[in-house]
Protein backbone atom coordinates (compact mmCIF):
# COMPACT_ATOMS: atom_id res chain seq x y z
CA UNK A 1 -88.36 23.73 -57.49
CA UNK A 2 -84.74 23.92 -58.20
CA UNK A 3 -85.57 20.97 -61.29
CA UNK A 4 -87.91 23.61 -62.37
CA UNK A 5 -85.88 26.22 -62.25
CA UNK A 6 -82.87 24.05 -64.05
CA UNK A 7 -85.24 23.02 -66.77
CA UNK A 8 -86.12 26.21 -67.40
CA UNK A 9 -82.96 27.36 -67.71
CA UNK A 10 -81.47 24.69 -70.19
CA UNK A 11 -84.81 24.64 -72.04
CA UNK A 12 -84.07 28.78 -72.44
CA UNK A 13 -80.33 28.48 -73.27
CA UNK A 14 -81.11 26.20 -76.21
CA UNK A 15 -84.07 27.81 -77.97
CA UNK A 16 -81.90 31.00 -77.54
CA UNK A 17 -78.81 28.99 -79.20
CA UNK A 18 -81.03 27.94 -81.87
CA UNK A 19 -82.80 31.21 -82.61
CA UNK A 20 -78.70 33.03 -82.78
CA UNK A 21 -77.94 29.88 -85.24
CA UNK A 22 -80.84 31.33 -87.53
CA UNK A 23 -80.11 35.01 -86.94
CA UNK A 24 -77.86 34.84 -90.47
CA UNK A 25 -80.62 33.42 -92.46
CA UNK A 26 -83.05 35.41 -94.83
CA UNK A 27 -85.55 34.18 -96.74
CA UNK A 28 -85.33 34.13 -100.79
CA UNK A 29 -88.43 36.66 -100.54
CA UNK A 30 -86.78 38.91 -97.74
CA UNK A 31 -83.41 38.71 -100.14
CA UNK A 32 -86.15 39.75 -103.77
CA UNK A 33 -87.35 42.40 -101.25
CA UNK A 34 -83.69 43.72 -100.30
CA UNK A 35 -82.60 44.06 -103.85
CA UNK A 36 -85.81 45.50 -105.36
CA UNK A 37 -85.78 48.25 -102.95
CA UNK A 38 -82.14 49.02 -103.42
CA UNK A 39 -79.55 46.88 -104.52
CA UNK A 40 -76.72 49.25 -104.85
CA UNK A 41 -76.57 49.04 -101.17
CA UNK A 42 -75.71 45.03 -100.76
CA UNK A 43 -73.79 42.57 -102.42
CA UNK A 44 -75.95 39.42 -103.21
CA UNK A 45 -73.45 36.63 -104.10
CA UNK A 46 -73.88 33.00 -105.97
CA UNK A 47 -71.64 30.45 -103.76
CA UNK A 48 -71.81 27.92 -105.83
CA UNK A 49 -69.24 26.20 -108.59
CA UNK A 50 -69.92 27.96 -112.04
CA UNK A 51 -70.51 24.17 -113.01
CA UNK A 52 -73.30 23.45 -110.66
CA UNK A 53 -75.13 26.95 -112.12
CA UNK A 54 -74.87 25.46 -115.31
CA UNK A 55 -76.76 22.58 -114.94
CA UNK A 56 -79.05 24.00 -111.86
CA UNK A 57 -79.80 27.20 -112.71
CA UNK A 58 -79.09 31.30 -112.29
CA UNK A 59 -80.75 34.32 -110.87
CA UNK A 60 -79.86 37.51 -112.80
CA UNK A 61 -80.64 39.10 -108.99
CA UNK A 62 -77.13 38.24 -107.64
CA UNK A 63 -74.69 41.03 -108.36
CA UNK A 64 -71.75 37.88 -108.74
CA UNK A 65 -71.22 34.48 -108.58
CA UNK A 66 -68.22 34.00 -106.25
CA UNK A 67 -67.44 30.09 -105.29
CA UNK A 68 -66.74 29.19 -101.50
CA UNK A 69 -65.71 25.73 -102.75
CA UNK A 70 -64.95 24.80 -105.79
CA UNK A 71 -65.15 21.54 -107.86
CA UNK A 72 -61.47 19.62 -107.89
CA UNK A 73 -61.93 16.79 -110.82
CA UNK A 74 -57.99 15.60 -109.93
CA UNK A 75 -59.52 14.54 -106.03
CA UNK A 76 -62.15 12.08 -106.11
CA UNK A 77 -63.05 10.58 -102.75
CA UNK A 78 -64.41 6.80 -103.59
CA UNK A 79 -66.61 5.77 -100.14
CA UNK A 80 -68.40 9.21 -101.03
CA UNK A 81 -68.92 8.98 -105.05
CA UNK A 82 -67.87 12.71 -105.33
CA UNK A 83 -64.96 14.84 -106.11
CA UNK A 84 -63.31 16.80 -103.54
CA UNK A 85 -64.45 20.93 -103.00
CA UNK A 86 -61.98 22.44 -101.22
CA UNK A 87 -62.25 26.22 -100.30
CA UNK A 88 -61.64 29.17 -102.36
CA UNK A 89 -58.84 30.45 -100.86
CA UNK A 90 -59.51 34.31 -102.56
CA UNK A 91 -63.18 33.82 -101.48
CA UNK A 92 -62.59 36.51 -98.87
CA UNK A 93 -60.55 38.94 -101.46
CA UNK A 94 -62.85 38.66 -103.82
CA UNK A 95 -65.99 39.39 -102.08
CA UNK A 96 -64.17 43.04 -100.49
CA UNK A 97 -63.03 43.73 -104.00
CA UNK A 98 -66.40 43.08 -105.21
CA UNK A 99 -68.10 45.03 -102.66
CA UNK A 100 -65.65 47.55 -103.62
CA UNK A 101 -66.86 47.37 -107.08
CA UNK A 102 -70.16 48.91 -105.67
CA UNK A 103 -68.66 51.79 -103.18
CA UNK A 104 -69.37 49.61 -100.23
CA UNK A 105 -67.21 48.50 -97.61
CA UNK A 106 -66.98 45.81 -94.94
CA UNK A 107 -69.88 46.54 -93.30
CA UNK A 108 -72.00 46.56 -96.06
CA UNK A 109 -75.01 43.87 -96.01
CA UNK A 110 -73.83 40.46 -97.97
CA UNK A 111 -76.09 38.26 -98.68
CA UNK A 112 -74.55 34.78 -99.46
CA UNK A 113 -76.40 31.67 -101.86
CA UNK A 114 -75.73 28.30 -102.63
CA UNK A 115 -77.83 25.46 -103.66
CA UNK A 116 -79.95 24.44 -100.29
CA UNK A 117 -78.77 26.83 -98.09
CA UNK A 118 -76.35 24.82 -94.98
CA UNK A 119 -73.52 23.08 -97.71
CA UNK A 120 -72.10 26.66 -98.57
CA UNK A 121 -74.74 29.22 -97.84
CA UNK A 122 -74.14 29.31 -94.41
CA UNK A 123 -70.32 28.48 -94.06
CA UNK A 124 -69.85 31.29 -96.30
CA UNK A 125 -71.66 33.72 -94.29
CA UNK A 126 -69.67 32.37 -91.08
CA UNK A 127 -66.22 32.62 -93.00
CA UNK A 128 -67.29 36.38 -94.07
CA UNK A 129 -68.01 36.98 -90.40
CA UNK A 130 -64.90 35.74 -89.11
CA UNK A 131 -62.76 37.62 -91.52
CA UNK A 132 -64.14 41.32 -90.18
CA UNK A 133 -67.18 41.64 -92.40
CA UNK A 134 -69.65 42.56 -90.42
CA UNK A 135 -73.45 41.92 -92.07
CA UNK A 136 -73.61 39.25 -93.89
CA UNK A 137 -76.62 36.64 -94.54
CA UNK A 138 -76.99 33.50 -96.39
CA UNK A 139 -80.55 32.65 -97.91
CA UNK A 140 -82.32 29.73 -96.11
CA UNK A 141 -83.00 27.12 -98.38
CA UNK A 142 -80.39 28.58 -101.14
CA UNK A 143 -81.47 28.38 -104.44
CA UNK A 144 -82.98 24.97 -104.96
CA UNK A 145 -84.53 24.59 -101.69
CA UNK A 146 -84.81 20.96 -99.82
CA UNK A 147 -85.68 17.53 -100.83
CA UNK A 148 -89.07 16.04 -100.72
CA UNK A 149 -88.40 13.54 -97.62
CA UNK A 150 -91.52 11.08 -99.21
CA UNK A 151 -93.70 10.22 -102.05
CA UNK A 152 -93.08 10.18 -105.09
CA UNK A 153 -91.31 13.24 -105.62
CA UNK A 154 -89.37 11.92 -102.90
CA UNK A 155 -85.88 13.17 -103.73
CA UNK A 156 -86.70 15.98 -105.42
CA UNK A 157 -85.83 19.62 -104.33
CA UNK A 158 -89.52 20.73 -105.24
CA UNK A 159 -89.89 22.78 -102.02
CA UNK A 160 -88.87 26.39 -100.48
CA UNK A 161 -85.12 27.45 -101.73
CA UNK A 162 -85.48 30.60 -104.82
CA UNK A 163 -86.45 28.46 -107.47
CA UNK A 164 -89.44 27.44 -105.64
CA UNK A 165 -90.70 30.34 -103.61
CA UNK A 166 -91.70 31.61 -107.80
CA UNK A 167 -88.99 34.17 -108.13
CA UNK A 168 -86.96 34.93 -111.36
CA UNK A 169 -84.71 32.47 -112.36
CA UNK A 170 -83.29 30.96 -115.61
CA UNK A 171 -81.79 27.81 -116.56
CA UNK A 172 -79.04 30.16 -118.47
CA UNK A 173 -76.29 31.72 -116.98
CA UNK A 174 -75.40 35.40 -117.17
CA UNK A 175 -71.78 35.28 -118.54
CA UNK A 176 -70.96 38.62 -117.17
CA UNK A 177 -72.04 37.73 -113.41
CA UNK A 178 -70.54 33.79 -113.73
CA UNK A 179 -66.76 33.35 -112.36
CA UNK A 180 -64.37 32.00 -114.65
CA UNK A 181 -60.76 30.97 -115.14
């Protein structure tokens, strides 16, 4: 009985450690919803490098772009094939100065967004959290969504994420949302 009772417990503890692990996420519908019905009362932010916008795509529904990390082409790690992406260290700053912007304050719902969702969508949300904002969300999936695992399209970020879930999007950026030098 005491197994029982042991297994029950652990079994418990974990689906309620994964369940708080989710409690930041949104879907991109929830987030469409959110700002339809009244986007003067969040901040919806773009994570991602201005670069990776340009080649990936935009949603005019984010109030800014704001980078977490952003691309540095004078670090290039070799075993990896990629360039370094350290933090933004005014990603903090910027986001209260943007919120702000809009007559909100720390407690104010952010909603966070980067390409699939766990790189910088959720790290961002954390970081907010642990530097006294209070509501903040990433969207699951980001923008892009996740890769198809098999098949053909095997590879290709064809599923969930904004671009797939049929919301607007363009492959242009809006110059007066994108961050720049």
């Amino acid at each position: 009985m005491k197994i029982v009772i042991l297994w029950l417990l652990i079994v418990f503890g974990l689906s309620s450690y994964a369940n708080a692990e989710d409690a930041l996420a949104v879907t991109p519908e929830e987030v469409w919803n959110l700002v339809q019905d009244d986007a003067s009362q969040l901040l919806f932010i773009d994570v991602r490098d201005p670069v990776e916008i340009m080649f990936v795509g935009f949603t005019d529904a984010v109030d800014l772009n704001i980078p977490f990390k952003e691309v540095d082409r004078t670090q290039f790690n070799d075993e990896k094939a990629v360039f370094a992406m350290p933090s933004n260290p005014d990603f903090a700053a910027d986001v209260e100065d943007a919120l702000r912007a809009k007559g909100l304050d720390k407690d104010a719902l952010v909603v966070t967004m980067c390409r699939s969702g766990s790189a910088r969508g959720k790290p961002s949300a954390d970081y907010l959290l642990s530097q006294g904002f209070t509501n903040v969300k990433y969207v699951d999936h980001g923008f892009q969504g996740s890769a198809v695992k098999q098949g053909a399209m095997k590879g290709f970020r064809i599923m969930n994420g904004w671009q797939n879930s049929k919301l607007p999007w363009s492959p242009k950026m809006n110059a007066s949302k994108i961050d720049k030098p």
